[in-house]
N, C-alpha and C. Protein backbone atom coordinates (compact mmCIF):
# COMPACT_ATOMS: atom_id res chain seq x y z
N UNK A 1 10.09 16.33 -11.40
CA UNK A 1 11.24 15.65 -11.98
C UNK A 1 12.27 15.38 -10.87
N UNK A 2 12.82 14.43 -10.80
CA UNK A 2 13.29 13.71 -9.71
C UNK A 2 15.34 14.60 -10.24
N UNK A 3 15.73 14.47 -9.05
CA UNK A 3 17.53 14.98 -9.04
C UNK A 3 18.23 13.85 -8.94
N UNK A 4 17.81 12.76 -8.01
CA UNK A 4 18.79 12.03 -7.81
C UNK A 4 19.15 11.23 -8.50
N UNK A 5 19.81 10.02 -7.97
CA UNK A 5 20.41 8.79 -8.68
C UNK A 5 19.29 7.48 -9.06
N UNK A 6 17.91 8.05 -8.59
CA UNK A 6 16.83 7.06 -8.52
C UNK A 6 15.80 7.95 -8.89
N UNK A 7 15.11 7.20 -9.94
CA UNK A 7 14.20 8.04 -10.52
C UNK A 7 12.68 7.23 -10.19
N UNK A 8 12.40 8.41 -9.50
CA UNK A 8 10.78 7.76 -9.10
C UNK A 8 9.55 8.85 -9.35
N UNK A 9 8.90 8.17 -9.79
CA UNK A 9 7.65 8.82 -10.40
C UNK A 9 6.53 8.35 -10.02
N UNK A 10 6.23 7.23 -9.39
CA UNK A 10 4.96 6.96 -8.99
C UNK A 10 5.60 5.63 -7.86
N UNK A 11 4.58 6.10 -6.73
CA UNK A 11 4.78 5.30 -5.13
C UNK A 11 3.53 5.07 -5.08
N UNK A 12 3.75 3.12 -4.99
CA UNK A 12 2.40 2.73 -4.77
C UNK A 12 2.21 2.33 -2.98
N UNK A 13 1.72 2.55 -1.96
CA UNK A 13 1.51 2.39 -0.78
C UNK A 13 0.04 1.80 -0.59
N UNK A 14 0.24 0.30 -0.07
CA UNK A 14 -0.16 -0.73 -0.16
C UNK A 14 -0.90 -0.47 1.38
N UNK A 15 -2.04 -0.43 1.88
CA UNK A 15 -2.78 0.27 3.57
C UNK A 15 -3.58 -0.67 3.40
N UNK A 16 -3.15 -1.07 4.75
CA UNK A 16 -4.57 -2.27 5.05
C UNK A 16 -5.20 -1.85 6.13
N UNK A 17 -4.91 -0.60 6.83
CA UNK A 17 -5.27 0.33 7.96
C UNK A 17 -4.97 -0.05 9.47
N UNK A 18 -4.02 -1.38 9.32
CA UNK A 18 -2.87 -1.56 10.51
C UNK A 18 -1.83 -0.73 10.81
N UNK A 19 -1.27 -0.36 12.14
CA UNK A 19 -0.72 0.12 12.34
C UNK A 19 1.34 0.36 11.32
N UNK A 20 1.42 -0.90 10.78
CA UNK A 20 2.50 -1.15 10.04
C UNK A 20 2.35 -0.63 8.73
N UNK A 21 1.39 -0.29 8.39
CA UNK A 21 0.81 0.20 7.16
C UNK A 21 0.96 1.97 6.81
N UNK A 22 0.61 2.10 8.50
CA UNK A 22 0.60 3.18 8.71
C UNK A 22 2.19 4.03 8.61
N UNK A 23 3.43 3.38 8.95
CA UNK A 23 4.47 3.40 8.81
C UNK A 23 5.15 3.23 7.74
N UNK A 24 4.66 2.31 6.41
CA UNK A 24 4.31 2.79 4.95
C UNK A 24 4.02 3.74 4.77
N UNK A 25 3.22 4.36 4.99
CA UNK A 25 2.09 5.65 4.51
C UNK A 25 3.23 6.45 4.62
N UNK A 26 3.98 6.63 5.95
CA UNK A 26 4.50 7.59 6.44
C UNK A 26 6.06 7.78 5.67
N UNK A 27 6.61 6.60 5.22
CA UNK A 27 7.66 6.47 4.43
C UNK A 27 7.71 6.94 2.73
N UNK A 28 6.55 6.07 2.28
CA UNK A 28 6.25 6.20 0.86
C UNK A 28 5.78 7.95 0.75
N UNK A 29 5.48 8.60 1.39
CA UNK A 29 5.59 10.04 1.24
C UNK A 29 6.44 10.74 1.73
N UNK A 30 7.24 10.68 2.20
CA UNK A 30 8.44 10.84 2.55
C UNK A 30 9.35 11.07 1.20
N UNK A 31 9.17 9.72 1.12
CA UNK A 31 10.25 9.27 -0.55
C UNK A 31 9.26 10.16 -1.72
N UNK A 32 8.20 10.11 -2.02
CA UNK A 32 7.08 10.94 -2.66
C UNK A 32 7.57 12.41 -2.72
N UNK A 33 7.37 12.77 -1.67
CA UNK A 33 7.25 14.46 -1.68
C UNK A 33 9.05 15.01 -2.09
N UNK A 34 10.38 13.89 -1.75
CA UNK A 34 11.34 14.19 -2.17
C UNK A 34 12.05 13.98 -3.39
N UNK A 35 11.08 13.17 -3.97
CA UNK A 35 11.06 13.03 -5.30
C UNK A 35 9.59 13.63 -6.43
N UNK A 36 9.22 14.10 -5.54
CA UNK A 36 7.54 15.11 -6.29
C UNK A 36 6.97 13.68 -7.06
N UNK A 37 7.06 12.51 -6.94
CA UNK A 37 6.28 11.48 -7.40
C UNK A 37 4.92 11.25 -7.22
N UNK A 38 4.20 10.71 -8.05
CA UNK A 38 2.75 10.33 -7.62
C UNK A 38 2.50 9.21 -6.91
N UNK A 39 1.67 9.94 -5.89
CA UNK A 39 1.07 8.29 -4.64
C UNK A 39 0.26 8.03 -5.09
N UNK A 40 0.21 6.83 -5.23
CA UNK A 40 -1.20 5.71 -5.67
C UNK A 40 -1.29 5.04 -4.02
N UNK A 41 -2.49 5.08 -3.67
CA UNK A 41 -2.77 4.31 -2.32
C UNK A 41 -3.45 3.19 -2.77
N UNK A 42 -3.20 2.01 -2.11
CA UNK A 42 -3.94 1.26 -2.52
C UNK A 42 -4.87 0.39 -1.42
N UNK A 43 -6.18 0.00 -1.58
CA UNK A 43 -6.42 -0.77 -0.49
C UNK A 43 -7.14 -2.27 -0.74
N UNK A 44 -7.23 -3.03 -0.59
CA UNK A 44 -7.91 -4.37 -1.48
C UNK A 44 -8.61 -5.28 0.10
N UNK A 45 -10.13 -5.20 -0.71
CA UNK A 45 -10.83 -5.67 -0.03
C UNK A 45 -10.95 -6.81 -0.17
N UNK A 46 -10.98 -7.91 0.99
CA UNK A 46 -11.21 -9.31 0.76
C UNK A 46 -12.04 -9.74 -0.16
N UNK A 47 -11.92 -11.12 -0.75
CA UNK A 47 -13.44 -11.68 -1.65
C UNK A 47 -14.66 -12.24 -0.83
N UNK A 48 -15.50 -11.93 -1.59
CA UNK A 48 -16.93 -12.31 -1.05
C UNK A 48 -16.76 -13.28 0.05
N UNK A 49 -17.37 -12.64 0.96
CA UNK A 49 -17.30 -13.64 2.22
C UNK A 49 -16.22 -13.81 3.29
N UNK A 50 -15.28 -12.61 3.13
CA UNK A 50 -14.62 -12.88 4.10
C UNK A 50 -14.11 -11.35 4.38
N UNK A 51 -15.19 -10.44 4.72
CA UNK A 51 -15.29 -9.28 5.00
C UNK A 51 -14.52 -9.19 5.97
N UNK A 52 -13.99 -7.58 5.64
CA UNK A 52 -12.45 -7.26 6.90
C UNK A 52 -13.05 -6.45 7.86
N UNK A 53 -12.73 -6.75 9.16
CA UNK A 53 -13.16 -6.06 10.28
C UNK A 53 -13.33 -4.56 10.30
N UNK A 54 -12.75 -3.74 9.60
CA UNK A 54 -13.26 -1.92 9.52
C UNK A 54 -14.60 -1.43 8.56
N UNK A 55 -14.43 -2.99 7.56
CA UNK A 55 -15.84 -2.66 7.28
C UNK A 55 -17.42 -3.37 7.67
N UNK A 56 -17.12 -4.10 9.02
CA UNK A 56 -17.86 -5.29 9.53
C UNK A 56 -19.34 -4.05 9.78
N UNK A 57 -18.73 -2.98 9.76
CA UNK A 57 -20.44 -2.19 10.23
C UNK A 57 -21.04 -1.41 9.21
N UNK A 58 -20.16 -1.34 8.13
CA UNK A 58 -20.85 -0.83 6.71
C UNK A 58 -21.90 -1.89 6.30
N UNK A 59 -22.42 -0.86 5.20
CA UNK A 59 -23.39 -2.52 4.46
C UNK A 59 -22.80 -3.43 3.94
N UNK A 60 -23.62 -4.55 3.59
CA UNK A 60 -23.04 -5.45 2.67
C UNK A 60 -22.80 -4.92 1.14
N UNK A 61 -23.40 -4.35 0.89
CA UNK A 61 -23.56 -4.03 -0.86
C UNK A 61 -21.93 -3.62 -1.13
N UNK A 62 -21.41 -4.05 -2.08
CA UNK A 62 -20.14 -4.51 -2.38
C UNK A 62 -19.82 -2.84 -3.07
N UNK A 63 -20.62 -1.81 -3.57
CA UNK A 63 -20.53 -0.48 -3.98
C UNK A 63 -20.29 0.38 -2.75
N UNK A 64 -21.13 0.16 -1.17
CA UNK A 64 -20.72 0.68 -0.39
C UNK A 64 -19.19 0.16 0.19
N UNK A 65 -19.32 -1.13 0.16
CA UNK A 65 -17.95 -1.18 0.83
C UNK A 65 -16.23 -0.70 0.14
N UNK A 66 -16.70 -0.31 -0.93
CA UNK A 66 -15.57 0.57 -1.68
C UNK A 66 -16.04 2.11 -1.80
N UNK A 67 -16.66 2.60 -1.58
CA UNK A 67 -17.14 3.97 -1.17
C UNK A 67 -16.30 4.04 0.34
N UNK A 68 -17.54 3.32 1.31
CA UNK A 68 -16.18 3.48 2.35
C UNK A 68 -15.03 3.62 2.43
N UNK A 69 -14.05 2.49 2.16
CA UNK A 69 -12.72 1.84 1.89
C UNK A 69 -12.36 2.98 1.30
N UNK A 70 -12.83 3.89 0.31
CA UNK A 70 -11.93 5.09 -0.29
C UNK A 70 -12.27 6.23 0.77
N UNK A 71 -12.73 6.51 1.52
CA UNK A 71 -13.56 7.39 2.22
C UNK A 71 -12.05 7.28 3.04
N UNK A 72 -11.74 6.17 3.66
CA UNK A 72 -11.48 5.86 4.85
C UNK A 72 -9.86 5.74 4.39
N UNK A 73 -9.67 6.14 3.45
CA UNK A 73 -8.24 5.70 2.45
C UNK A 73 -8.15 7.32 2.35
N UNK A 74 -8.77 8.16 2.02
CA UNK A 74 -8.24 9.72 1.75
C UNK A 74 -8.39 10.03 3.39
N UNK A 75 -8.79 9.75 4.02
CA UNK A 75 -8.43 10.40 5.42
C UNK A 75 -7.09 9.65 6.24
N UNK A 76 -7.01 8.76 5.84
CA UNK A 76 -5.24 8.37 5.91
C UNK A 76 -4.17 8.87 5.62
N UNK A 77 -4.13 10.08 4.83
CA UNK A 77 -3.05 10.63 4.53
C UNK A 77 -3.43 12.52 4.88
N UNK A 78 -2.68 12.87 4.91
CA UNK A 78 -2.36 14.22 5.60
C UNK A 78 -2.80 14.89 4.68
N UNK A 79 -3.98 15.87 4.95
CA UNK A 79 -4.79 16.78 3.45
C UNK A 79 -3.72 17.73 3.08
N UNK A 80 -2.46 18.11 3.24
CA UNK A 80 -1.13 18.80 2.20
C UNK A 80 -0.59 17.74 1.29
N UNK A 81 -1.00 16.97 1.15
CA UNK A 81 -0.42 15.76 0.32
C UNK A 81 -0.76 16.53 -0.86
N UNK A 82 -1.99 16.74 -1.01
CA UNK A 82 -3.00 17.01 -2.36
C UNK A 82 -1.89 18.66 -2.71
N UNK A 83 -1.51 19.10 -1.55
CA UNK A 83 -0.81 20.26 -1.92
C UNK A 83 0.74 20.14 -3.28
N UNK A 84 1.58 19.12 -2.83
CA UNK A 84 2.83 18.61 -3.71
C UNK A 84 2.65 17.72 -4.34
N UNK A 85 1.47 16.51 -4.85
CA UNK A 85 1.48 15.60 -5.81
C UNK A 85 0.21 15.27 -5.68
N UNK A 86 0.31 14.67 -6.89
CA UNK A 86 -0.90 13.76 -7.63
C UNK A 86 -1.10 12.77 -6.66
N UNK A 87 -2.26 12.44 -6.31
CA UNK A 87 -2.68 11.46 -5.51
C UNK A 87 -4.03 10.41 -6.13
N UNK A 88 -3.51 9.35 -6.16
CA UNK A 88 -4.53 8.03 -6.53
C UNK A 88 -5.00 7.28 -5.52
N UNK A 89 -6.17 7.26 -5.53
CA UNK A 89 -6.65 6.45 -4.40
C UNK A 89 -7.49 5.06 -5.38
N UNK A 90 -6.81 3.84 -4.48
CA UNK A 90 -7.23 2.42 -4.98
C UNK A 90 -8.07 1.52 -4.33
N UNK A 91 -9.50 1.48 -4.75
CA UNK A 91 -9.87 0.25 -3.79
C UNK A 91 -9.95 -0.38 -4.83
N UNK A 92 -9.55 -2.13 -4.90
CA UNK A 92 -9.94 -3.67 -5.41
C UNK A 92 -10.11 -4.19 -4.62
N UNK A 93 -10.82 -5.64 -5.43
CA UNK A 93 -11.09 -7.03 -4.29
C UNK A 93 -10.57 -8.13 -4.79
N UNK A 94 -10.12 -8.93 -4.03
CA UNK A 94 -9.31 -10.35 -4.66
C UNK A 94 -8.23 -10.45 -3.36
N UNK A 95 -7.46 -10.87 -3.84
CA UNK A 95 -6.15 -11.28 -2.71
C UNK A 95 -5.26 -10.12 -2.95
N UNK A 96 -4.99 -10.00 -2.12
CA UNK A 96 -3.94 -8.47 -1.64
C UNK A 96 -3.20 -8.77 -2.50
N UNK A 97 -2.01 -9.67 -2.53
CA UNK A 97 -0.85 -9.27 -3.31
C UNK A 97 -1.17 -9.37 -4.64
N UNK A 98 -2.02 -10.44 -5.05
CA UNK A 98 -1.95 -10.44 -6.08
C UNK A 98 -2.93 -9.22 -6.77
N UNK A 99 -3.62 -8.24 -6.35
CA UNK A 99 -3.79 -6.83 -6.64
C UNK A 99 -2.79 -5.88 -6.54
N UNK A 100 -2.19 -6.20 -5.56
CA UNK A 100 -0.70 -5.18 -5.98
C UNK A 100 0.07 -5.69 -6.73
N UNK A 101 0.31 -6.26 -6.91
CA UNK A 101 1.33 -6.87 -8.04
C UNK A 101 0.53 -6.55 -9.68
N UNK A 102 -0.51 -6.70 -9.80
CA UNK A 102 -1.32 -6.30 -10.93
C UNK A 102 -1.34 -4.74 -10.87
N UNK A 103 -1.59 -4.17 -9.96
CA UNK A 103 -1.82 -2.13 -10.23
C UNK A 103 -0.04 -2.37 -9.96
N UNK A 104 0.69 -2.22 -9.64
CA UNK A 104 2.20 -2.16 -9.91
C UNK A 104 2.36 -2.27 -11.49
N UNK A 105 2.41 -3.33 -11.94
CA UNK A 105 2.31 -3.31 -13.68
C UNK A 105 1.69 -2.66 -14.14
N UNK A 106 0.25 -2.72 -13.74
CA UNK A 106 -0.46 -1.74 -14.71
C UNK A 106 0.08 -0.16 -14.96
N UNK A 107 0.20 0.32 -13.66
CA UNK A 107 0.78 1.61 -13.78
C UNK A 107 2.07 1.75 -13.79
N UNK A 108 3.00 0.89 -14.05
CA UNK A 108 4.21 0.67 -14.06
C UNK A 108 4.92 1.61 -12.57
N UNK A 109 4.65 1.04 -11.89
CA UNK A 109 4.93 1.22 -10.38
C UNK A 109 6.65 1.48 -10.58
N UNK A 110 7.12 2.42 -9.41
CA UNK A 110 8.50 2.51 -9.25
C UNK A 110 9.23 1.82 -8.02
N UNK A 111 7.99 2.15 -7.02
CA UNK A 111 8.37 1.20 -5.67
C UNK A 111 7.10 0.76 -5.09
N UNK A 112 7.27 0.28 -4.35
CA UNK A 112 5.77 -0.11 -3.55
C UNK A 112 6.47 -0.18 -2.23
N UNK A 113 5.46 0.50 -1.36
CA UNK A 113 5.58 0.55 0.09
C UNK A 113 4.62 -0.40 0.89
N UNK A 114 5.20 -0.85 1.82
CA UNK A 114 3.68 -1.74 2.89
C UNK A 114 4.37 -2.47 3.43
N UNK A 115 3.75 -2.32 4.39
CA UNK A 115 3.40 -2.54 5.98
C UNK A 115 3.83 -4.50 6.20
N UNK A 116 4.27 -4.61 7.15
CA UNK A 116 4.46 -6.20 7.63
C UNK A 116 4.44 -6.18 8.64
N UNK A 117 4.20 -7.47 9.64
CA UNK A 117 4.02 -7.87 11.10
C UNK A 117 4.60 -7.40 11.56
N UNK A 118 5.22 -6.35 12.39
CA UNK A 118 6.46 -6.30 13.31
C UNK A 118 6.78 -7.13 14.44
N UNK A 119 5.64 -7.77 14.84
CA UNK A 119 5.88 -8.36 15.72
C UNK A 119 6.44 -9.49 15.80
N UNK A 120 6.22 -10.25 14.50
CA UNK A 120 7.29 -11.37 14.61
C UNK A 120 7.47 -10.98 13.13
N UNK A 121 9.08 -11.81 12.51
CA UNK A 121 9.70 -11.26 11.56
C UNK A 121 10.17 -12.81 11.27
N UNK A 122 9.42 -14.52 12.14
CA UNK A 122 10.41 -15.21 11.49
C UNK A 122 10.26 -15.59 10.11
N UNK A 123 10.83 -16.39 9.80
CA UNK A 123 10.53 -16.89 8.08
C UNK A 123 9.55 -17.73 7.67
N UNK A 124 8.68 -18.59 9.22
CA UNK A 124 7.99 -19.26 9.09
C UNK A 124 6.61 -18.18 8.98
N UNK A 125 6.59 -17.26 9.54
CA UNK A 125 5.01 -15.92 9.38
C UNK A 125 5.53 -15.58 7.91
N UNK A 126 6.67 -14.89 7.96
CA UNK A 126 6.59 -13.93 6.45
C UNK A 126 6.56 -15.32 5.31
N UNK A 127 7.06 -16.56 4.93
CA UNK A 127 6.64 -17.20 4.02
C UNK A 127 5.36 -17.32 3.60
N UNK A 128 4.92 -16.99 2.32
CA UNK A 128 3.48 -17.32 2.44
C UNK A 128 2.77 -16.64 1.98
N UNK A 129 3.42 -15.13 3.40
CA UNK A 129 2.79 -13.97 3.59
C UNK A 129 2.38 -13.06 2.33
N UNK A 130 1.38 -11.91 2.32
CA UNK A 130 1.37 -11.17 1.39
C UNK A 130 2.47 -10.49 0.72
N UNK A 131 3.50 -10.11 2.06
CA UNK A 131 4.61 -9.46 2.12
C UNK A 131 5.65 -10.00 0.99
N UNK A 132 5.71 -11.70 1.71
CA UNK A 132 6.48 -12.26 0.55
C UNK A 132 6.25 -12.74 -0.52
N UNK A 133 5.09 -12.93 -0.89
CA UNK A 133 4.51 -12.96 -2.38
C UNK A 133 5.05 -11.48 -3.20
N UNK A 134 4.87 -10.42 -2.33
CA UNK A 134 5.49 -9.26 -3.30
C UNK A 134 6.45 -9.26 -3.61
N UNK A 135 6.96 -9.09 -2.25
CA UNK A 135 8.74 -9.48 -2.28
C UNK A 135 9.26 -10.19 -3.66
N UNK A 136 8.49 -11.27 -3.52
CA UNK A 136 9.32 -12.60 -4.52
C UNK A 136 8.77 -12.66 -5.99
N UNK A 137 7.63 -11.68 -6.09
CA UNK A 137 7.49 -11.29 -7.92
C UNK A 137 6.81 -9.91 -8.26
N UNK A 138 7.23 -8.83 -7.59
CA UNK A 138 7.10 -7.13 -7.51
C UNK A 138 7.86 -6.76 -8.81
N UNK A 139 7.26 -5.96 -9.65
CA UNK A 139 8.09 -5.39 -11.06
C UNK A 139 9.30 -4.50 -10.29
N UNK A 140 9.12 -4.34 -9.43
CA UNK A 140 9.75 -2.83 -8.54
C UNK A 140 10.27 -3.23 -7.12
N UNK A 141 11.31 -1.90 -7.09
CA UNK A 141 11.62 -2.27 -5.53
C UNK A 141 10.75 -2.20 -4.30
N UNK A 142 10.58 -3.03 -3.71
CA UNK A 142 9.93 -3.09 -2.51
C UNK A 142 10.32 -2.68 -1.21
N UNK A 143 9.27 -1.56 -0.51
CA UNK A 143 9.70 -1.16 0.80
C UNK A 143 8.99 -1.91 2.21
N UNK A 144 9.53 -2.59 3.08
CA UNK A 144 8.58 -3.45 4.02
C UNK A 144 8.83 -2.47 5.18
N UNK A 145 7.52 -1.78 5.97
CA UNK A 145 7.90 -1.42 6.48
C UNK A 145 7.18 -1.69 7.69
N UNK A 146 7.62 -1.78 9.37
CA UNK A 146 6.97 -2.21 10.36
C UNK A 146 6.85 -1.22 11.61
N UNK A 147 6.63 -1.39 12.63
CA UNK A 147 6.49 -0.51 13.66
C UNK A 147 7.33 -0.76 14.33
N UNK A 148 8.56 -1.81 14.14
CA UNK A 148 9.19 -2.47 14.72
C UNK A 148 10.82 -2.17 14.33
N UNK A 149 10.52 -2.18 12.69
CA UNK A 149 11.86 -2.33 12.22
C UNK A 149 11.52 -1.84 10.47
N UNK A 150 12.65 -1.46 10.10
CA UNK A 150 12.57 -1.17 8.22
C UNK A 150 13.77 -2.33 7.54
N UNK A 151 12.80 -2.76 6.52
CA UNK A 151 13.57 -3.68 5.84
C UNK A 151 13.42 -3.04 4.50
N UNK A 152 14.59 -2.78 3.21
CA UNK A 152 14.25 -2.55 1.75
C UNK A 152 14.90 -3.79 0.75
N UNK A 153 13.96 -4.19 0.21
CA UNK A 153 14.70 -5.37 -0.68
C UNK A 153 14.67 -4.39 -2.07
N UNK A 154 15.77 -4.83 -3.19
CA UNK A 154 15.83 -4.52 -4.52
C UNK A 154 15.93 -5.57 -5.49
């Protein structure tokens, strides 16, 4: 049960296993463990045919590549996690945001964490982007977070 002025109960952290993602991970439990909330991780695999480079050496069979993808999703986070909260681990396939934006509703998400380019930040990369598709129709507040820099929109 949360103390503060913000009540959070479930942190969805959005890993695409880039380094900016990784700086999500590291935030959204942060905010997690100080609010005893549940992490939902999430990871969303491209659609047919446009397989993502960490799983270019798994099989094709679409059962292994989400076996992996969760394999490779619980070793992303620090094994005391499992010690202070509930932990969900997510693989889907389709287009990133629009899978987070769907498990956000579904589980009625409180924030969502994830990762963006740090390297460039203009408006012409982030338009478009996954980032700003969330940004611009997320049930919840959104955390962008980079290796570069932290941005929080509400």
């Amino acid at each position: 049960m949360s103390t503060g002025e913000i009540d959070l109960n479930r942190v969805l952290i959005a890993h695409d296993f880039s380094v900016d993602s990784e700086a999500a991970i590291n935030l959204g439990l942060s905010l997690a463990q100080e609010y005893q909330a549940e992490v939902h991780l999430i990871h969303v695999l491209a659609t047919a045919g446009h397989e993502e480079p960490e799983l270019a050496w798994s099989s094709s069979n679409t059962g292994s590549a989400y076996t992996f993808t969760a394999r490779k999703l619980q070793q992303a986070l620090p094994k005391e996690v499992h010690l202070w909260c509930k932990f969900i681990n997510v693989v889907r396939s389709g287009k990133a945001y629009e899978q987070i934006l769907a498990y956000a509703k579904e589980q009625e998400i409180d924030l969502i964490c994830m990762g963006g380019s740090g390297s460039d930040w203009t408006i012409g990369k982030l338009l478009g982007s996954n980032v700003d598709r969330v940004l611009r129709e997320a049930p919840c507040p959104v955390l962008v977070t980079s290796s570069r820099n932290l941005n929080v929109q509400n």
